[in-house]
PDB file of N, CA and C in Angstrom:
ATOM      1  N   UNK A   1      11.814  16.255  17.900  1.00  0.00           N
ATOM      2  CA  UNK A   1      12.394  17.123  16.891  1.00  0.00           C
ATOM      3  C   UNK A   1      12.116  16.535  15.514  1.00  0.00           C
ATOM      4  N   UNK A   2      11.405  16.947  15.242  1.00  0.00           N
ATOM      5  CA  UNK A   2      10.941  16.482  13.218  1.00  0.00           C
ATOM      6  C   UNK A   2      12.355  17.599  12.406  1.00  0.00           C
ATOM      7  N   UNK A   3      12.514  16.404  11.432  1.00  0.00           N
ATOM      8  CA  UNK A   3      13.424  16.531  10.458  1.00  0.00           C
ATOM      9  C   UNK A   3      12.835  17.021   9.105  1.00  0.00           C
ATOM     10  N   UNK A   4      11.917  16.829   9.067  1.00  0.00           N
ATOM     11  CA  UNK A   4      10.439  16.439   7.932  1.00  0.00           C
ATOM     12  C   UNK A   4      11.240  16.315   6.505  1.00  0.00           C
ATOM     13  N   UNK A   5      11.686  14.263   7.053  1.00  0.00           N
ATOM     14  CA  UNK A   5      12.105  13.753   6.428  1.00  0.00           C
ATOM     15  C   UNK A   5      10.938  12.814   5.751  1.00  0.00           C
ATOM     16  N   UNK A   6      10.004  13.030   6.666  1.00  0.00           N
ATOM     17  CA  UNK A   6       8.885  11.807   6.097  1.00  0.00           C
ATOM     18  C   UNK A   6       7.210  12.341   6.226  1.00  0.00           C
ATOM     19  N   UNK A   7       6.407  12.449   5.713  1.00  0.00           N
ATOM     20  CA  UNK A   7       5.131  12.152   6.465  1.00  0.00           C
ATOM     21  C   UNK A   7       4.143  11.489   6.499  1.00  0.00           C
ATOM     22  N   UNK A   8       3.748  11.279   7.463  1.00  0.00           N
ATOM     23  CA  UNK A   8       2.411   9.840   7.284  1.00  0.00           C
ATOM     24  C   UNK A   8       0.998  10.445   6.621  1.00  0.00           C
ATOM     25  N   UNK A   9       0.702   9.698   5.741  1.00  0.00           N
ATOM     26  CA  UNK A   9      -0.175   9.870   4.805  1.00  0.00           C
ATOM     27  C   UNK A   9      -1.614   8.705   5.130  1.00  0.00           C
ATOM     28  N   UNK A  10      -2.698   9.154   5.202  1.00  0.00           N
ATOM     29  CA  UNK A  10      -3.402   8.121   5.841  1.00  0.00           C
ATOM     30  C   UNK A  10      -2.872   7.045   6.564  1.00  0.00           C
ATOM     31  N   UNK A  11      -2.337   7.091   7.269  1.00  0.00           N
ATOM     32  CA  UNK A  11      -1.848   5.903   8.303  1.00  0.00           C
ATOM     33  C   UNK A  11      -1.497   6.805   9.677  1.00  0.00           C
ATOM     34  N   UNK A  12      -2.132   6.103  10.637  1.00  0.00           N
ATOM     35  CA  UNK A  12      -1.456   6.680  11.474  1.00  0.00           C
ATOM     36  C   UNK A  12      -0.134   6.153  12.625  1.00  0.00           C
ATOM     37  N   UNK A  13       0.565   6.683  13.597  1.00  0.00           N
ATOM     38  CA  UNK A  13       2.151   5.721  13.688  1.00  0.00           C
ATOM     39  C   UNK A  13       1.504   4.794  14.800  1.00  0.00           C
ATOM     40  N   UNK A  14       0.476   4.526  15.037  1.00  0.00           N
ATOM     41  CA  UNK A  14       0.260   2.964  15.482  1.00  0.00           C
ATOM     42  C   UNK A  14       0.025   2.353  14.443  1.00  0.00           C
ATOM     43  N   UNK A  15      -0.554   2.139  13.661  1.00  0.00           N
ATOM     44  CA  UNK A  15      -0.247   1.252  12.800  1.00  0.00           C
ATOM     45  C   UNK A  15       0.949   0.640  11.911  1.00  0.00           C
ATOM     46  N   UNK A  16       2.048   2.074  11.891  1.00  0.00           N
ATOM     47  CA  UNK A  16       3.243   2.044  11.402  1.00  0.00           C
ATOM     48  C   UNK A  16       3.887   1.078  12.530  1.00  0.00           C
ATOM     49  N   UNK A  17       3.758   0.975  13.641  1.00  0.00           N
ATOM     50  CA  UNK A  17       3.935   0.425  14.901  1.00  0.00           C
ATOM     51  C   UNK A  17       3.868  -1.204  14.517  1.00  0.00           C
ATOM     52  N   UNK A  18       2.523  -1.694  14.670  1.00  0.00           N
ATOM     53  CA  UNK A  18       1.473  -2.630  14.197  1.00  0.00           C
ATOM     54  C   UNK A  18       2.389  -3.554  12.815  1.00  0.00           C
ATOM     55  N   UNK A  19       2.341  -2.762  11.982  1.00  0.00           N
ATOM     56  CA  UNK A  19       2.939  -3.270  10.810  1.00  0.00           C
ATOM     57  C   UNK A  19       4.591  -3.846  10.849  1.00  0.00           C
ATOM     58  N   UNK A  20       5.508  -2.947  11.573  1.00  0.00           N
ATOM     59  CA  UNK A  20       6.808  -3.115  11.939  1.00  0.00           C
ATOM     60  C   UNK A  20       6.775  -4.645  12.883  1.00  0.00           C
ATOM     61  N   UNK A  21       5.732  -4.945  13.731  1.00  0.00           N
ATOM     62  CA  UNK A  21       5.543  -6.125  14.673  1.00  0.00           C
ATOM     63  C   UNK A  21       5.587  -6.998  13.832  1.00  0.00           C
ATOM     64  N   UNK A  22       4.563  -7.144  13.013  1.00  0.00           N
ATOM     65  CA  UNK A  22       4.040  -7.936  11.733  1.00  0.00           C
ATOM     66  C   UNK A  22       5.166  -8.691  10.980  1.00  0.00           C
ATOM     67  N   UNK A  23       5.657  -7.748  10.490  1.00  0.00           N
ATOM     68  CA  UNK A  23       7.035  -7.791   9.491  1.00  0.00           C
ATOM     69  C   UNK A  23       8.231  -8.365  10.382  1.00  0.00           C
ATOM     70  N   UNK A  24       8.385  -8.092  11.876  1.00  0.00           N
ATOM     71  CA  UNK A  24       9.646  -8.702  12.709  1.00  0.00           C
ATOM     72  C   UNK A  24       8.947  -9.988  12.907  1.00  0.00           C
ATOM     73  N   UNK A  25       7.774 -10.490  13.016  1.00  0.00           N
ATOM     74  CA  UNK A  25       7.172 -12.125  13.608  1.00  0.00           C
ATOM     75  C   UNK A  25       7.344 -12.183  12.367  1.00  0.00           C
ATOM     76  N   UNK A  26       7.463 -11.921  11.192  1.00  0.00           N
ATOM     77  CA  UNK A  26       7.508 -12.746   9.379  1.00  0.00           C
ATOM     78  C   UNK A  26       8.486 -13.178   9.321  1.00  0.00           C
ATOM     79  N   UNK A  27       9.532 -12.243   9.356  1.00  0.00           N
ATOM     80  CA  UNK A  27      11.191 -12.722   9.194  1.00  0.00           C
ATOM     81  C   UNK A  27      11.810 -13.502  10.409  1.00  0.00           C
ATOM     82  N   UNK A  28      11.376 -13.432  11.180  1.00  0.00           N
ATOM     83  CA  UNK A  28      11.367 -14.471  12.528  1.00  0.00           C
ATOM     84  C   UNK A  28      10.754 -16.162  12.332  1.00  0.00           C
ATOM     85  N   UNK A  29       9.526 -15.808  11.358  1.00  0.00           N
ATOM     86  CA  UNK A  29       9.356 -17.171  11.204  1.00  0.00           C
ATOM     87  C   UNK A  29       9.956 -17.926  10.009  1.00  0.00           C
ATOM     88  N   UNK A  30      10.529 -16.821   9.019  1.00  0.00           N
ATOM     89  CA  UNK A  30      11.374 -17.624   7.710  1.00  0.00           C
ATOM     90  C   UNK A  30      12.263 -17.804   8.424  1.00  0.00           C
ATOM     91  N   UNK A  31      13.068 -16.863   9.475  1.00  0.00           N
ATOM     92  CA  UNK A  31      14.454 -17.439   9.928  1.00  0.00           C
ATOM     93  C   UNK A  31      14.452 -18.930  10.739  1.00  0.00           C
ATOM     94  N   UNK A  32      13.671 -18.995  11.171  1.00  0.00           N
ATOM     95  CA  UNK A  32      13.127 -20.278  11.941  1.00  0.00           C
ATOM     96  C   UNK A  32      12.732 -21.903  10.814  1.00  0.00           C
ATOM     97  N   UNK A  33      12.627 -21.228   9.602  1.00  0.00           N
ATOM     98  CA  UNK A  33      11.991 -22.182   8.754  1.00  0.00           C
ATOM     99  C   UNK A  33      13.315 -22.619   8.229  1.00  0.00           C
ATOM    100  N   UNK A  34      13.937 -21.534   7.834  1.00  0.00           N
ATOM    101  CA  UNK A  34      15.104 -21.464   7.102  1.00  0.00           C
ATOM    102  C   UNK A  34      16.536 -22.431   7.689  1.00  0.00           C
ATOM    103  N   UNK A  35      16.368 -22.379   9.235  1.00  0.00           N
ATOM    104  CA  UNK A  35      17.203 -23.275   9.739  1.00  0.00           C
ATOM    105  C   UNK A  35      16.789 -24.953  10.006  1.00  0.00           C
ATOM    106  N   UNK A  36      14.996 -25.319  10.004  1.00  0.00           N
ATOM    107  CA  UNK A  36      14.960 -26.376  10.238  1.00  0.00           C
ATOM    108  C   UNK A  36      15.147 -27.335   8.895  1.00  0.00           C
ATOM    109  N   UNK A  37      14.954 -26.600   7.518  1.00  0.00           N
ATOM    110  CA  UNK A  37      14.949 -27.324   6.253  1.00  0.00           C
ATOM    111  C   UNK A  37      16.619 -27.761   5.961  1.00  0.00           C
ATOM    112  N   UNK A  38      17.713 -26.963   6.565  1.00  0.00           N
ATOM    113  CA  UNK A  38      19.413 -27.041   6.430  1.00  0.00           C
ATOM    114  C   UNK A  38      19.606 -27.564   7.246  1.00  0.00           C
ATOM    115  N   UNK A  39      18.569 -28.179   8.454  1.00  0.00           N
ATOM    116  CA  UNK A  39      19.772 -28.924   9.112  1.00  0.00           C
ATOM    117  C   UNK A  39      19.856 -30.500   8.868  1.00  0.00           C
ATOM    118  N   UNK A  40      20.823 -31.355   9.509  1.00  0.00           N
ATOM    119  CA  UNK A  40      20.789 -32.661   8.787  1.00  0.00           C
ATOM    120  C   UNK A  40      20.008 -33.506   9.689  1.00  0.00           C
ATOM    121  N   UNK A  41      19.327 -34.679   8.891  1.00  0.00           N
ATOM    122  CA  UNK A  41      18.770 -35.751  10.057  1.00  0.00           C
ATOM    123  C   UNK A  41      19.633 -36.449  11.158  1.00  0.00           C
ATOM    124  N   UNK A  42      18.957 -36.124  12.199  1.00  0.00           N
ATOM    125  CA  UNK A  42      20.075 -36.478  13.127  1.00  0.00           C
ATOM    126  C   UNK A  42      20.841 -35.523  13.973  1.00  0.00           C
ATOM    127  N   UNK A  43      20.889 -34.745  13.429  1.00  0.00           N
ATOM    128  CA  UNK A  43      22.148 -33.277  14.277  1.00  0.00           C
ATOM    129  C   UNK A  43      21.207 -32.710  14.434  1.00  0.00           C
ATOM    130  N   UNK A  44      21.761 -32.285  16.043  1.00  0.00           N
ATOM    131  CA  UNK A  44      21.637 -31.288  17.159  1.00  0.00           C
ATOM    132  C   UNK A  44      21.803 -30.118  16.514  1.00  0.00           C
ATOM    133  N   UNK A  45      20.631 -29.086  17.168  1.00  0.00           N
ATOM    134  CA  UNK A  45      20.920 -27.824  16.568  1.00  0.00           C
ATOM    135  C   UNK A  45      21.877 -26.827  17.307  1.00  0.00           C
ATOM    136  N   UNK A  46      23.294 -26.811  16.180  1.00  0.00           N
ATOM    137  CA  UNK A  46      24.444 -26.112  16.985  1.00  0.00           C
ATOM    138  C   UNK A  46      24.633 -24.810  16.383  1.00  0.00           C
ATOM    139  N   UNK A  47      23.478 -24.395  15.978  1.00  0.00           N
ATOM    140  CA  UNK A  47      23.435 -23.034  15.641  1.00  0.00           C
ATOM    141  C   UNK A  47      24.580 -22.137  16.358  1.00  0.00           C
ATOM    142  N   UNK A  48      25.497 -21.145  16.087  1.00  0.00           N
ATOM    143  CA  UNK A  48      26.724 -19.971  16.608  1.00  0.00           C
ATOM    144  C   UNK A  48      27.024 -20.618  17.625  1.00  0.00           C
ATOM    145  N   UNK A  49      27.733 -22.220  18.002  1.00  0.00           N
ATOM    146  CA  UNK A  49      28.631 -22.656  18.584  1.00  0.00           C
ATOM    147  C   UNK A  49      29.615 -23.177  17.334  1.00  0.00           C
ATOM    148  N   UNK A  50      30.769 -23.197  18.427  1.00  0.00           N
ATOM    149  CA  UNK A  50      32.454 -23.552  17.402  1.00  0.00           C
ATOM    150  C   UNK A  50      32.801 -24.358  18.525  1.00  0.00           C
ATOM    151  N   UNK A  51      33.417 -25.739  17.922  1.00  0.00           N
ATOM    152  CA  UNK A  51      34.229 -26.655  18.474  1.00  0.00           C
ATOM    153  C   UNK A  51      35.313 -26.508  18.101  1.00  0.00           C
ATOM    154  N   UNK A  52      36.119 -26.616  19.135  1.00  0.00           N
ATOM    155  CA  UNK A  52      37.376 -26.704  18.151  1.00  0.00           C
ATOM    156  C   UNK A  52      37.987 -27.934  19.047  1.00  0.00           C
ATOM    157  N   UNK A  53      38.658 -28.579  18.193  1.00  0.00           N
ATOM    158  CA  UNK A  53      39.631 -29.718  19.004  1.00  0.00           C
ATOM    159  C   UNK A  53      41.205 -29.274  18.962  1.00  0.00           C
ATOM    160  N   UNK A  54      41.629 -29.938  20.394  1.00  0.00           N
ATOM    161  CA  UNK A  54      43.514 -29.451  20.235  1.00  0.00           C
ATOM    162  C   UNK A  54      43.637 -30.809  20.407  1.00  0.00           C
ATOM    163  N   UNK A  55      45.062 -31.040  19.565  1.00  0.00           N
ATOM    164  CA  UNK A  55      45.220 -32.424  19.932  1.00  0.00           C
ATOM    165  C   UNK A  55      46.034 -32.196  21.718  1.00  0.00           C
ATOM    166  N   UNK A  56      45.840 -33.500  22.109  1.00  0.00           N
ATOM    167  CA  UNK A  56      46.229 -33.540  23.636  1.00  0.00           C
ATOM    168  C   UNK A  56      47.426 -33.538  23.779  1.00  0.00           C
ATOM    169  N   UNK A  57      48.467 -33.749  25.080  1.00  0.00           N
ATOM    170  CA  UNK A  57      49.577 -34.217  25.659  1.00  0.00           C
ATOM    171  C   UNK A  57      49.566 -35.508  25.540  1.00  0.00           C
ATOM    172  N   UNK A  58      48.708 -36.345  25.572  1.00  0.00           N
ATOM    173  CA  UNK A  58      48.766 -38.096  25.596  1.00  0.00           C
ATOM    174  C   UNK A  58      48.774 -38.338  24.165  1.00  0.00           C
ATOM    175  N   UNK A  59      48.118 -37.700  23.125  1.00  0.00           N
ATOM    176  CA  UNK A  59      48.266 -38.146  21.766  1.00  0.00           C
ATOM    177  C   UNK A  59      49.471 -38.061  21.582  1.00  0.00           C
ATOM    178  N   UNK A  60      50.442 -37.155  21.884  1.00  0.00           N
ATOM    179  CA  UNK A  60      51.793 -36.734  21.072  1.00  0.00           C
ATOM    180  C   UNK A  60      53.061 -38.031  22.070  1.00  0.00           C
ATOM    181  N   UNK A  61      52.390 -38.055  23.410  1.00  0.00           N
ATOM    182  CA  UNK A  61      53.287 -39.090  23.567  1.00  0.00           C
ATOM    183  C   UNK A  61      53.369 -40.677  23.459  1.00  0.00           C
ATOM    184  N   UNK A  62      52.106 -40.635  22.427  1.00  0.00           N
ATOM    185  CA  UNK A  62      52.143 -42.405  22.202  1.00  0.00           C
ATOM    186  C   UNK A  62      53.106 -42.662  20.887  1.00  0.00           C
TER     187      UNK A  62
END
């Protein structure tokens, strides 16, 4: 169902295809760049993990 919201103008939609690939491996590789320059020497990459600590039952009874 066309909306004919758009139309392709010398290009055809494999290449629109082609190009969209292009552009997701680009930002895939800044995102990749982007995390090895922030992280610190030494640390494990804990990329979207959360620690959390509770203090224990044995801490509170010493």
């Amino acid at each position: 169902m066309a909306l004919g919201i758009y139309e392709y103008v010398n290009i055809t939609p494999f290449w629109v295809f082609v190009m969209g690939i292009f552009q997701a491996l680009l930002i895939y590789g800044y995102h990749k760049w982007q995390e090895g320059i922030f992280q610190k020497d030494g640390s494990q990459d804990t990329a979207g993990e959360l620690e959390i600590r509770l203090p224990s039952l044995r801490d509170k009874a010493k």
